[in-house]
PDB file of N, CA and C in Angstrom:
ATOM      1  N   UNK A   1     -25.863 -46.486 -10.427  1.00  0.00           N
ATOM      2  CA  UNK A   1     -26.973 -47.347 -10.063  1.00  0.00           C
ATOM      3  C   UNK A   1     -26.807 -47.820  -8.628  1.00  0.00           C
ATOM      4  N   UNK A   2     -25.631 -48.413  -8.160  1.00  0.00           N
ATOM      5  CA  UNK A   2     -25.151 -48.595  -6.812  1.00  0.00           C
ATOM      6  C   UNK A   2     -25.720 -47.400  -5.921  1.00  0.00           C
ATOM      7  N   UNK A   3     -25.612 -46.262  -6.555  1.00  0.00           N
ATOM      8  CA  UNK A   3     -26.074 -45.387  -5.528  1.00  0.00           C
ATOM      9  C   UNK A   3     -27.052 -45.272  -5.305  1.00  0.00           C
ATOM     10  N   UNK A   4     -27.784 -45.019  -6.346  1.00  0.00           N
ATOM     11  CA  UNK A   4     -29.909 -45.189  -5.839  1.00  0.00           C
ATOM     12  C   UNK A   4     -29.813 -46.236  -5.425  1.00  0.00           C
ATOM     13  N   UNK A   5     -29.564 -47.518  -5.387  1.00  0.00           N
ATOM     14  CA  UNK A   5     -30.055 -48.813  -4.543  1.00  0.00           C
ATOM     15  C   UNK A   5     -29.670 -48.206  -3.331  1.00  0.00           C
ATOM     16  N   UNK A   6     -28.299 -48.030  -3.134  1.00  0.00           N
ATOM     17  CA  UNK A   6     -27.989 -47.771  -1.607  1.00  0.00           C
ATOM     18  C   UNK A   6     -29.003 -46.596  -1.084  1.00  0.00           C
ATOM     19  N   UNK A   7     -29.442 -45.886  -2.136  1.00  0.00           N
ATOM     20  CA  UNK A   7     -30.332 -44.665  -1.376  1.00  0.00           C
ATOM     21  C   UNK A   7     -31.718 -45.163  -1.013  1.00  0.00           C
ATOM     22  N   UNK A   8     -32.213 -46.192  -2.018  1.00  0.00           N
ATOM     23  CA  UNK A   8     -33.545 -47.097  -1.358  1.00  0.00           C
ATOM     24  C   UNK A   8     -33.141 -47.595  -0.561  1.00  0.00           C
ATOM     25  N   UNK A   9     -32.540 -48.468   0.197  1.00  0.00           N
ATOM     26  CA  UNK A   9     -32.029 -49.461   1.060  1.00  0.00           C
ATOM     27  C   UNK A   9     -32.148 -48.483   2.182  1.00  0.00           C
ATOM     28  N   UNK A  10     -31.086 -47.405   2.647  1.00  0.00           N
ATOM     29  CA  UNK A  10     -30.980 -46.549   4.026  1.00  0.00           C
ATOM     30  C   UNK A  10     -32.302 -45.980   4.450  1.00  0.00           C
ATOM     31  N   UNK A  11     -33.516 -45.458   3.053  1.00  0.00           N
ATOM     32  CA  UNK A  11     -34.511 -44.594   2.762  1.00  0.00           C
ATOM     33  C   UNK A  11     -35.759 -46.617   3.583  1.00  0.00           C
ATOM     34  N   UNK A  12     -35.333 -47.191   3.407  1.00  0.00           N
ATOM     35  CA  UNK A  12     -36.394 -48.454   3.418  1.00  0.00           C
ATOM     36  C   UNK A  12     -35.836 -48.828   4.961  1.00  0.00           C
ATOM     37  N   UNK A  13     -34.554 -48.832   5.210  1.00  0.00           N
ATOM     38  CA  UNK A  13     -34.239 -49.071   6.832  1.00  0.00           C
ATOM     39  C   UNK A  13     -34.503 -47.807   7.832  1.00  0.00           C
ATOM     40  N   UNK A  14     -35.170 -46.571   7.192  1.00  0.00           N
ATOM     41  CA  UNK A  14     -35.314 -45.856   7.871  1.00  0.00           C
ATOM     42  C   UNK A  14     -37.687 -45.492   8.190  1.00  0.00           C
ATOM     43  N   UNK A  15     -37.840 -45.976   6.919  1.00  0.00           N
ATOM     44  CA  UNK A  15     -39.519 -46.030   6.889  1.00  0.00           C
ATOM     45  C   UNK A  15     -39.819 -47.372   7.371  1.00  0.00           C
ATOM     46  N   UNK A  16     -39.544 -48.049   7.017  1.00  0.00           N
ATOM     47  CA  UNK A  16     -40.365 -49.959   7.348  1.00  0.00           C
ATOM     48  C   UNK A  16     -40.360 -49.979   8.493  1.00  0.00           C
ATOM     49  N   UNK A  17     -39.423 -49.926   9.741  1.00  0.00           N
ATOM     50  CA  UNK A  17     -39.317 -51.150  10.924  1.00  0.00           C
ATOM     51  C   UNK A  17     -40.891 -50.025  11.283  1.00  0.00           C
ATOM     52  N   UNK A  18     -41.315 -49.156  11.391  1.00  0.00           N
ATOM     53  CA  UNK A  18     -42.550 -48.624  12.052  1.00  0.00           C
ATOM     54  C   UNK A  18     -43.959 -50.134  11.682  1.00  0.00           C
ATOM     55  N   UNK A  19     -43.745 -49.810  10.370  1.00  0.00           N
ATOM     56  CA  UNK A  19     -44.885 -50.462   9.833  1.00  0.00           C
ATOM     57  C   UNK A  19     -44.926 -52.263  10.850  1.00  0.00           C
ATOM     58  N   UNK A  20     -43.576 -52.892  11.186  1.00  0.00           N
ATOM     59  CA  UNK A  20     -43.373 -54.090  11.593  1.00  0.00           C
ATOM     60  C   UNK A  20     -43.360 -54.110  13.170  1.00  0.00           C
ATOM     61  N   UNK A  21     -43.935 -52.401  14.130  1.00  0.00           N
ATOM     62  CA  UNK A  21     -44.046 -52.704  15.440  1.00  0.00           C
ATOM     63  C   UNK A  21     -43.376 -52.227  16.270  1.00  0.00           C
ATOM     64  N   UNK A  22     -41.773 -51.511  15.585  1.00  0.00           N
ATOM     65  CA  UNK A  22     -40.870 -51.113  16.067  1.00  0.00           C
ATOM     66  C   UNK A  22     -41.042 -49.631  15.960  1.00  0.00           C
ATOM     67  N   UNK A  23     -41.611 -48.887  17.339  1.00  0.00           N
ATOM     68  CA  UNK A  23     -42.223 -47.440  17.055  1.00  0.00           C
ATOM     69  C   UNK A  23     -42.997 -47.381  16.405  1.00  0.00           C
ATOM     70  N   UNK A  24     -43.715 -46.456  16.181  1.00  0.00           N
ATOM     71  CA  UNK A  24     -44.916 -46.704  15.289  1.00  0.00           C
ATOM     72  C   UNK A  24     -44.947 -44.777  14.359  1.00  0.00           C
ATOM     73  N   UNK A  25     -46.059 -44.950  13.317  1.00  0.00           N
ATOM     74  CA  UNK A  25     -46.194 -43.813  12.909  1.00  0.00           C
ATOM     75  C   UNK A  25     -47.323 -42.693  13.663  1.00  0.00           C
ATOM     76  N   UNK A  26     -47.591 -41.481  14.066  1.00  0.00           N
ATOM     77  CA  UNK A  26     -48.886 -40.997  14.367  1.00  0.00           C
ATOM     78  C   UNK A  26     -48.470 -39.713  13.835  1.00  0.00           C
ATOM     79  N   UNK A  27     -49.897 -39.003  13.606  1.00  0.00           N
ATOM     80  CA  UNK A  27     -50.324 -37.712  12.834  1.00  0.00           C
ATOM     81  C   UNK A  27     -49.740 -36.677  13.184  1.00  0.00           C
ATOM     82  N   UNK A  28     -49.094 -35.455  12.472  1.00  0.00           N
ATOM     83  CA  UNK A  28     -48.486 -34.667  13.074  1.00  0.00           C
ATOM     84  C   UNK A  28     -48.954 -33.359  12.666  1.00  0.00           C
ATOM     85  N   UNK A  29     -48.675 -31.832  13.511  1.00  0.00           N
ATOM     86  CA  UNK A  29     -49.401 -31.423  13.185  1.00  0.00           C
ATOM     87  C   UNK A  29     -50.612 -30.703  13.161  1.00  0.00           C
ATOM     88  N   UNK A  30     -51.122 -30.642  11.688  1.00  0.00           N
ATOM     89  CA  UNK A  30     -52.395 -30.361  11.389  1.00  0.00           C
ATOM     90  C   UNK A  30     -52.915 -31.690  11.066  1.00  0.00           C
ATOM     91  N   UNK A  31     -52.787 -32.514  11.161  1.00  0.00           N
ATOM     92  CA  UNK A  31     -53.354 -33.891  11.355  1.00  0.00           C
ATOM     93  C   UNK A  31     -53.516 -33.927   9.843  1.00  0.00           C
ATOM     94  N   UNK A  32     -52.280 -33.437   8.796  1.00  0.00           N
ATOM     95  CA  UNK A  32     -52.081 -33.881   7.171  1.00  0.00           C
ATOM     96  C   UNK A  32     -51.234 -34.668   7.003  1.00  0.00           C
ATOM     97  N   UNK A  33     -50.307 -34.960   8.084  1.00  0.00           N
ATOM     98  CA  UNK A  33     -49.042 -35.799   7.626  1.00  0.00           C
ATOM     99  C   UNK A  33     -48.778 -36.502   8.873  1.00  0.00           C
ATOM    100  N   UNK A  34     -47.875 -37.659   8.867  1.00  0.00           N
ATOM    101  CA  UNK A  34     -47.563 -38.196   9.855  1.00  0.00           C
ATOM    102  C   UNK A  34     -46.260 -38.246  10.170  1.00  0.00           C
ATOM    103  N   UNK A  35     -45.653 -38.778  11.135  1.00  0.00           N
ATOM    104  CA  UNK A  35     -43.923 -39.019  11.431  1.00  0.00           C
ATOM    105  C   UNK A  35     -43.536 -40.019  12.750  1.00  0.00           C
ATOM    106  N   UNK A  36     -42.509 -39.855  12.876  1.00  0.00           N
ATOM    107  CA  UNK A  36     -42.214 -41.156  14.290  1.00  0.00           C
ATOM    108  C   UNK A  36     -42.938 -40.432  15.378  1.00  0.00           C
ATOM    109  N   UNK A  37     -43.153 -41.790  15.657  1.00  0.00           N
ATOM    110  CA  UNK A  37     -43.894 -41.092  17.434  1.00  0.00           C
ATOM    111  C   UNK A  37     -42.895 -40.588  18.305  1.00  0.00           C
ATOM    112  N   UNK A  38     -41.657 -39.883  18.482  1.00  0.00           N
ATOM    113  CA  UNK A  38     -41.033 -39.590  19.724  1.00  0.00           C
ATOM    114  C   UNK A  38     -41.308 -38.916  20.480  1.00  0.00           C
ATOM    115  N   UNK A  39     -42.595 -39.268  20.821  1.00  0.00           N
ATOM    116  CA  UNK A  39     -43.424 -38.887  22.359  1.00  0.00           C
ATOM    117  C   UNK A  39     -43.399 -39.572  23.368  1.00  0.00           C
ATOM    118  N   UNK A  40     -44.142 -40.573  22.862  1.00  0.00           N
ATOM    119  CA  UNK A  40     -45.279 -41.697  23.812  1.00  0.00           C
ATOM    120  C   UNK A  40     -43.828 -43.015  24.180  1.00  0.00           C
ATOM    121  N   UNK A  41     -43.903 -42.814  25.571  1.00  0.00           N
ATOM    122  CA  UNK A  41     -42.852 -43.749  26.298  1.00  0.00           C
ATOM    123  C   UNK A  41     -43.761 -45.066  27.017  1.00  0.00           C
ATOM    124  N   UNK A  42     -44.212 -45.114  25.914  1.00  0.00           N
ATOM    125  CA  UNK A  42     -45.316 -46.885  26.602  1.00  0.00           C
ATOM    126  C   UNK A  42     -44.389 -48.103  25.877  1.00  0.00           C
ATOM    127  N   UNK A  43     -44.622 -48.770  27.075  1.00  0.00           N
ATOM    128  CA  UNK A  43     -43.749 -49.795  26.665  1.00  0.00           C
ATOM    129  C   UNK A  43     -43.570 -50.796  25.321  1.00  0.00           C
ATOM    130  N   UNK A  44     -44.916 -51.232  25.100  1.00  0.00           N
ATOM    131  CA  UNK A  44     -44.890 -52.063  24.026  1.00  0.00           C
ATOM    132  C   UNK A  44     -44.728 -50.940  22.285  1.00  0.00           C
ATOM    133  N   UNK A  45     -44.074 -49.650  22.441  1.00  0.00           N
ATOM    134  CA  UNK A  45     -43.436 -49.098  21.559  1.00  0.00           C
ATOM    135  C   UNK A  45     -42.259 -48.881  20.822  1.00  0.00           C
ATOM    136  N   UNK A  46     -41.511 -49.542  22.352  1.00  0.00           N
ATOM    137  CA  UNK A  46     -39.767 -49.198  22.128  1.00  0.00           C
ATOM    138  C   UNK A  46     -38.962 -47.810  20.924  1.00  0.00           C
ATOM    139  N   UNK A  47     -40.117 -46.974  21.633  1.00  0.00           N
ATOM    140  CA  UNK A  47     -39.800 -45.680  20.924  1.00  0.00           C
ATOM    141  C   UNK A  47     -38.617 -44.935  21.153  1.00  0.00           C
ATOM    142  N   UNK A  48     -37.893 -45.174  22.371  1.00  0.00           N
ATOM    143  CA  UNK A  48     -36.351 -44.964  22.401  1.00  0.00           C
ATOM    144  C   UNK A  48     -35.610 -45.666  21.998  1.00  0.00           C
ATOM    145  N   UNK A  49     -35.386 -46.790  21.227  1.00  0.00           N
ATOM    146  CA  UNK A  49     -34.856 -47.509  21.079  1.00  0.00           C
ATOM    147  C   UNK A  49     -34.733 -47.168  19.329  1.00  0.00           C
ATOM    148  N   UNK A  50     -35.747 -46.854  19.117  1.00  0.00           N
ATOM    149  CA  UNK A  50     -36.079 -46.426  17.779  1.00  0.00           C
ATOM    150  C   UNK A  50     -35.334 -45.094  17.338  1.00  0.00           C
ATOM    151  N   UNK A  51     -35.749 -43.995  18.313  1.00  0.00           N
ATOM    152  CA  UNK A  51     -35.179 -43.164  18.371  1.00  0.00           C
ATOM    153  C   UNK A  51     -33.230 -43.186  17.977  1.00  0.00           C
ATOM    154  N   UNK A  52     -33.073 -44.029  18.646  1.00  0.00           N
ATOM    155  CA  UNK A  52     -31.601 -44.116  18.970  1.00  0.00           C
ATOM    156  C   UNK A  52     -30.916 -45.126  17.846  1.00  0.00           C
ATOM    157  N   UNK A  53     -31.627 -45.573  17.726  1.00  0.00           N
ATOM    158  CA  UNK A  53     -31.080 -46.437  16.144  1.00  0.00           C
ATOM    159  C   UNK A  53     -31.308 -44.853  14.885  1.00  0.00           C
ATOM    160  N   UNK A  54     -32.526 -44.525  14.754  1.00  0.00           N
ATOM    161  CA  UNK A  54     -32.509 -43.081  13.355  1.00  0.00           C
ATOM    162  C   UNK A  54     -31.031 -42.534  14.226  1.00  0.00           C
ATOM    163  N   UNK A  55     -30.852 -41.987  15.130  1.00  0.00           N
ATOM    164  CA  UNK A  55     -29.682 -41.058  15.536  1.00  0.00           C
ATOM    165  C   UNK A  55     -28.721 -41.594  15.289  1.00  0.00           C
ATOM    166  N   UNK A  56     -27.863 -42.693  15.314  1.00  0.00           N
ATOM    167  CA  UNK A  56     -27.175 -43.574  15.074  1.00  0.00           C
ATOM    168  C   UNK A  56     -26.832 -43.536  13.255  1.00  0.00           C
ATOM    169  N   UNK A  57     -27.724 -44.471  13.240  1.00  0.00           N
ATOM    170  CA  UNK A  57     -27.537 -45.517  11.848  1.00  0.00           C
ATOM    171  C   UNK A  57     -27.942 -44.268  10.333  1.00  0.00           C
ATOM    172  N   UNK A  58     -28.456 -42.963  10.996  1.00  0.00           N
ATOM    173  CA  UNK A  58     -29.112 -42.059  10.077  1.00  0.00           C
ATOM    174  C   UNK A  58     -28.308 -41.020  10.343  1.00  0.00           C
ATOM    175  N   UNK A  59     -27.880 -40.723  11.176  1.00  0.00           N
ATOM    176  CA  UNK A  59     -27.262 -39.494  11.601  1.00  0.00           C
ATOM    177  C   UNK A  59     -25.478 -39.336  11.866  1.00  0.00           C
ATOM    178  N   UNK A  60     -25.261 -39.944  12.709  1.00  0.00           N
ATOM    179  CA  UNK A  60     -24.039 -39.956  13.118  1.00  0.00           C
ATOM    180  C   UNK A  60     -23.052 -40.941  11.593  1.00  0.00           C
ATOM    181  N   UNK A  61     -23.554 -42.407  11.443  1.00  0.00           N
ATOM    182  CA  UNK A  61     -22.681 -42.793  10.344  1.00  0.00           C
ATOM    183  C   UNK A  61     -22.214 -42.417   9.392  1.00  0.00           C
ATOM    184  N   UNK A  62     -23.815 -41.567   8.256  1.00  0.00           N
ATOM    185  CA  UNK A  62     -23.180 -40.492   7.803  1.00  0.00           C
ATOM    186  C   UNK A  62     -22.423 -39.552   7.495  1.00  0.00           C
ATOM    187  N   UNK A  63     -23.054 -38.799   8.929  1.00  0.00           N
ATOM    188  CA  UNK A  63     -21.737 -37.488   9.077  1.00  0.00           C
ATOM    189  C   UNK A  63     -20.259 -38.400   9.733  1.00  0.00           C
ATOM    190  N   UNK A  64     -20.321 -39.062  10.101  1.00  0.00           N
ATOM    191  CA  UNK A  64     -18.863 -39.422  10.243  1.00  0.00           C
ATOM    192  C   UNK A  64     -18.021 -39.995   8.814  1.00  0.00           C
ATOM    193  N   UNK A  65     -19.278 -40.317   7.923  1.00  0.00           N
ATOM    194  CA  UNK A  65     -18.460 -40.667   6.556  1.00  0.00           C
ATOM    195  C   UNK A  65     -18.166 -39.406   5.750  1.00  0.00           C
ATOM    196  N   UNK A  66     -19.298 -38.473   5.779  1.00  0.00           N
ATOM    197  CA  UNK A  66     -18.720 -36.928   5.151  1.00  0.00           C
ATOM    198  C   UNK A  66     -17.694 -36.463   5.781  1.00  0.00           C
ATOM    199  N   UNK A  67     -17.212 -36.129   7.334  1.00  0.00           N
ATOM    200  CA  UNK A  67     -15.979 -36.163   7.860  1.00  0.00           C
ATOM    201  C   UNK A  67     -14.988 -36.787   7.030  1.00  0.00           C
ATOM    202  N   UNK A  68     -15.009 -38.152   7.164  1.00  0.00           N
ATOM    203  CA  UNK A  68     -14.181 -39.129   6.499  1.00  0.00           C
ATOM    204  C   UNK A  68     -13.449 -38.465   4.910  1.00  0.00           C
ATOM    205  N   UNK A  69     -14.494 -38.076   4.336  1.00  0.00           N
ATOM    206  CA  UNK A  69     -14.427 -37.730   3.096  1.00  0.00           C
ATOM    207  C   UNK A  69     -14.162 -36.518   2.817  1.00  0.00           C
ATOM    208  N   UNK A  70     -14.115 -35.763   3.301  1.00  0.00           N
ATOM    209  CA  UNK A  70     -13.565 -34.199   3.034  1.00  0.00           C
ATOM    210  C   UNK A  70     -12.689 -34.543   3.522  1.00  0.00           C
ATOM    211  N   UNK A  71     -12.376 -34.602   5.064  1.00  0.00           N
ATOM    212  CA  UNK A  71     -10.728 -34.966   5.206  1.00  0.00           C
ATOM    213  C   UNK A  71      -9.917 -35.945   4.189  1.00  0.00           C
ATOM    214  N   UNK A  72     -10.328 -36.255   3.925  1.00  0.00           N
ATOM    215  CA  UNK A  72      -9.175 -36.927   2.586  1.00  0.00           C
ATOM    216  C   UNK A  72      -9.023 -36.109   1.684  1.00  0.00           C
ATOM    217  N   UNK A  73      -9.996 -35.596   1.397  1.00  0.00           N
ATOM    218  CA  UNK A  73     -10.284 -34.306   0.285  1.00  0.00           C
ATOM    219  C   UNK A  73      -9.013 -32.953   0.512  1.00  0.00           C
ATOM    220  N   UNK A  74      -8.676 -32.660   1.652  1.00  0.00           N
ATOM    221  CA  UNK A  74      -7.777 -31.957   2.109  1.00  0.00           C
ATOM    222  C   UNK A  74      -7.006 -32.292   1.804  1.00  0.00           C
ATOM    223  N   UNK A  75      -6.546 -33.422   2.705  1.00  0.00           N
ATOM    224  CA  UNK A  75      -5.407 -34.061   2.996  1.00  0.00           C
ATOM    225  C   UNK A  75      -4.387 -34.104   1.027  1.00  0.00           C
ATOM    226  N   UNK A  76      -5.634 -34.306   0.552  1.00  0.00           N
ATOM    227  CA  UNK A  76      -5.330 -34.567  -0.712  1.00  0.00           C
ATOM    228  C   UNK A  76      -4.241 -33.487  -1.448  1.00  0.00           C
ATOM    229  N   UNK A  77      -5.545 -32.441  -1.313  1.00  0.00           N
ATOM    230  CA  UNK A  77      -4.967 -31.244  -1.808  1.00  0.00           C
ATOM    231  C   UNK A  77      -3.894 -30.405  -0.761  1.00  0.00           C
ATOM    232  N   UNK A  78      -3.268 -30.613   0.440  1.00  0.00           N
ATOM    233  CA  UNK A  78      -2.121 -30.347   0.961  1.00  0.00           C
ATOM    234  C   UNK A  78      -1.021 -30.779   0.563  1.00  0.00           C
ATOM    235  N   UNK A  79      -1.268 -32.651   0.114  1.00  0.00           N
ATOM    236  CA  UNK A  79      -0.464 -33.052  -0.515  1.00  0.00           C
ATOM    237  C   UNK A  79       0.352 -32.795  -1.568  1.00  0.00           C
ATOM    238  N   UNK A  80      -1.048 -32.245  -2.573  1.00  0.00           N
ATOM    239  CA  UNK A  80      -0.578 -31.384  -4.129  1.00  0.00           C
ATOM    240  C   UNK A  80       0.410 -30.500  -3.594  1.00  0.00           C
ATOM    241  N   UNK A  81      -0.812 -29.331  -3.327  1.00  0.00           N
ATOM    242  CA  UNK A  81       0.472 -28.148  -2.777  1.00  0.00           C
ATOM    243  C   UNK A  81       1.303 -28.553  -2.056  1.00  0.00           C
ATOM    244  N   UNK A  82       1.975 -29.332  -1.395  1.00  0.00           N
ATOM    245  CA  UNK A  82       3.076 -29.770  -1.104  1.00  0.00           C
ATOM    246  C   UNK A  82       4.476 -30.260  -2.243  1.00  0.00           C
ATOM    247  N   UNK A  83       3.961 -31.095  -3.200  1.00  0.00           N
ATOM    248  CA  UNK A  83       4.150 -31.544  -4.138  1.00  0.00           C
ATOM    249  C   UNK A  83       4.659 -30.077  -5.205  1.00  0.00           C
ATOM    250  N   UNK A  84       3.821 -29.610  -5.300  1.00  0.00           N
ATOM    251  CA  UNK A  84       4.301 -28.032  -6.005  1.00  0.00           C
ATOM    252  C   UNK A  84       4.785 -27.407  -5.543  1.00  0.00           C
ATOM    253  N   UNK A  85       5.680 -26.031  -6.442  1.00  0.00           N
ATOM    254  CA  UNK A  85       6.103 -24.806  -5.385  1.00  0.00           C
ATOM    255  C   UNK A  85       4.645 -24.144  -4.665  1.00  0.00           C
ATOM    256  N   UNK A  86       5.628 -23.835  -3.705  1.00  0.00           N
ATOM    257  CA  UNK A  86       4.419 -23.018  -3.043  1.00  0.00           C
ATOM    258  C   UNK A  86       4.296 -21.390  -3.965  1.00  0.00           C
ATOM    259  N   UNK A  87       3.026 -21.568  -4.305  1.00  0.00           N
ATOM    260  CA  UNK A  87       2.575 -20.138  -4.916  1.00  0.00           C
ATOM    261  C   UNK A  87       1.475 -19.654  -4.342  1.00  0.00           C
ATOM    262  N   UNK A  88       0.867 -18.480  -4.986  1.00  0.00           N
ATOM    263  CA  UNK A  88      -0.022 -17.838  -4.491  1.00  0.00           C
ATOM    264  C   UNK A  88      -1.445 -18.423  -4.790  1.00  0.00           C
ATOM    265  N   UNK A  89      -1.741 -19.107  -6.533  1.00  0.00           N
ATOM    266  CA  UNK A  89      -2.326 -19.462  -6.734  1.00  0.00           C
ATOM    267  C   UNK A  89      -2.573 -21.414  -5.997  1.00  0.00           C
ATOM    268  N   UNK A  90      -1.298 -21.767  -5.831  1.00  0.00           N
ATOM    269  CA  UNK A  90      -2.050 -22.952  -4.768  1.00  0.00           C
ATOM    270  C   UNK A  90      -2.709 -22.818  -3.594  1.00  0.00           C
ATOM    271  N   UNK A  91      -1.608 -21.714  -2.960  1.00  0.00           N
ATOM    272  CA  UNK A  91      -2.386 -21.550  -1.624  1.00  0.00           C
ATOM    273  C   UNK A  91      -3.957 -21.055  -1.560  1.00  0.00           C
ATOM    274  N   UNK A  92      -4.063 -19.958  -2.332  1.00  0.00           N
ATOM    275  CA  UNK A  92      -5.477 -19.834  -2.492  1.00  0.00           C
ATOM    276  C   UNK A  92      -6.423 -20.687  -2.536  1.00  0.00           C
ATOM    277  N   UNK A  93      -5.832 -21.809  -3.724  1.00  0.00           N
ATOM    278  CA  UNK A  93      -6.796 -22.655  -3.855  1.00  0.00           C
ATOM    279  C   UNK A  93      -6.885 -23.879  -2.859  1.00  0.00           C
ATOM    280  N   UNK A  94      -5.628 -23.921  -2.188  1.00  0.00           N
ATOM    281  CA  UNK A  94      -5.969 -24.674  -0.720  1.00  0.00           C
ATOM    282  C   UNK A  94      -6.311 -23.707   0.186  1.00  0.00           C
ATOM    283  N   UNK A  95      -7.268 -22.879   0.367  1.00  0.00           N
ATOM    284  CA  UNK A  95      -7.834 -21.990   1.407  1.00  0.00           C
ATOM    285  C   UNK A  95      -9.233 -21.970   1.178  1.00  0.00           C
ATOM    286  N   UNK A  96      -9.104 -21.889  -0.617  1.00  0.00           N
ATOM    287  CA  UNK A  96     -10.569 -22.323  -0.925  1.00  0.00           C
ATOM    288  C   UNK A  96     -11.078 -23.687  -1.212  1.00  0.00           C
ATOM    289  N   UNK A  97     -10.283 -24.545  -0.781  1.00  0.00           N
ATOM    290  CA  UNK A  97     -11.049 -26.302  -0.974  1.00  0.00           C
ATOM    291  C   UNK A  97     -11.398 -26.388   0.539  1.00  0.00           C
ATOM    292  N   UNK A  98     -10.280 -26.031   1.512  1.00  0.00           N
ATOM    293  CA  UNK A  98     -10.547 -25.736   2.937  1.00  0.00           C
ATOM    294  C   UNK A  98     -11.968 -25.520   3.292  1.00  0.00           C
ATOM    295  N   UNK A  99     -11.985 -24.193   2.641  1.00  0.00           N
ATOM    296  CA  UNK A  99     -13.300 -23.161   3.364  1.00  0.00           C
ATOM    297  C   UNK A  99     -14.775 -23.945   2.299  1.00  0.00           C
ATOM    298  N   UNK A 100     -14.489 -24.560   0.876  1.00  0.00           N
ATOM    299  CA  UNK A 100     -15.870 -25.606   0.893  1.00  0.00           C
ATOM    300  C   UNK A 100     -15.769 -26.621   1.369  1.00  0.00           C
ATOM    301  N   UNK A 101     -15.029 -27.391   2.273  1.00  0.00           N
ATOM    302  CA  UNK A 101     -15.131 -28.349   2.812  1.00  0.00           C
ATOM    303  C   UNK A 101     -15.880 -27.892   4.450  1.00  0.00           C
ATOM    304  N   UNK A 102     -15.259 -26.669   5.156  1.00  0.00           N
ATOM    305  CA  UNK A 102     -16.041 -26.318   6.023  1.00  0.00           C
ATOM    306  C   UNK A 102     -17.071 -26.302   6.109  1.00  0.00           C
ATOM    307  N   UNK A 103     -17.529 -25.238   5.370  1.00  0.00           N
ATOM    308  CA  UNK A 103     -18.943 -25.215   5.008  1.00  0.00           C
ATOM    309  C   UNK A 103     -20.274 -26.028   4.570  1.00  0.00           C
ATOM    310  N   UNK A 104     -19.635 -27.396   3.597  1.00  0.00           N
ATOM    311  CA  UNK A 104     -20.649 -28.285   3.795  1.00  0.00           C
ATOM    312  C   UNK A 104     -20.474 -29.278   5.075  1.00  0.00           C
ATOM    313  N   UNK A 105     -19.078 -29.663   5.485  1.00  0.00           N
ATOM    314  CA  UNK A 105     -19.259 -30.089   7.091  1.00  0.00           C
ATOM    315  C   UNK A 105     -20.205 -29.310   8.009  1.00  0.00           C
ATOM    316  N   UNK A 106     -20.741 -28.403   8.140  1.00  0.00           N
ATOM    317  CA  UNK A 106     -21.048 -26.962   8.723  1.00  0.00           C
ATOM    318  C   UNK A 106     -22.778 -27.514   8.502  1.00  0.00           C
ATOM    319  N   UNK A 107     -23.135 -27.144   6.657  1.00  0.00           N
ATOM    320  CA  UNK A 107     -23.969 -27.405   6.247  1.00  0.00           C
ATOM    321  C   UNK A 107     -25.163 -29.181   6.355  1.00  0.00           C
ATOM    322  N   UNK A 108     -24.485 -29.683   6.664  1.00  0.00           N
ATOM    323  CA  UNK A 108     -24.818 -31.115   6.860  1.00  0.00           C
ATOM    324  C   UNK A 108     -25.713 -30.946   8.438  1.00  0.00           C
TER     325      UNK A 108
END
């Protein structure tokens, strides 16, 4: 449950501040849908500012927490295989926790 709240909450700090002035929404497009304005550099938009908070607070924190989190994920499983003899079947399987951890770092 913690997690859908937290997923409304990031999903609500990332739609609202438009509606309250901060950047605004306009049509995109085929004029069916809309999205942030990161066009229009008029002042009373503070559309870079906007910009740079989604890149930030949407982008970078994130991926620096999936970083965060696969590297432990490793770290983890080096540990094991450390902890064990070294065999064929650990190493493998630390080559293959490796190579899905790449890949969704990669994938993100």
């Amino acid at each position: 449950i913690m997690g859908v709240a937290f997923t409304w909450i990031m999903a609500s700090a990332c739609a609202v501040p438009p509606l309250f002035g901060w950047s605004r929404y306009i049509p995109e497009g085929m004029q069916c849908s809309c999205g942030i304005d990161y066009y229009t550099r008029a002042e009373g938009f503070n559309n870079e500012s906007f910009v740079i908070y989604m890149f930030t607070c949407h982008f970078c924190i994130p991926l620096m927490v999936v970083f965060f989190c696969y590297g432990r994920l490793v770290c983890a499983v080096k540990e094991a295989a450390a902890a064990q003899q070294e065999s064929e079947t650990t190493q493998r399987a630390e080559r293959e926790v490796t190579r899905m951890v790449i890949i969704m770092v990669v994938s993100f």
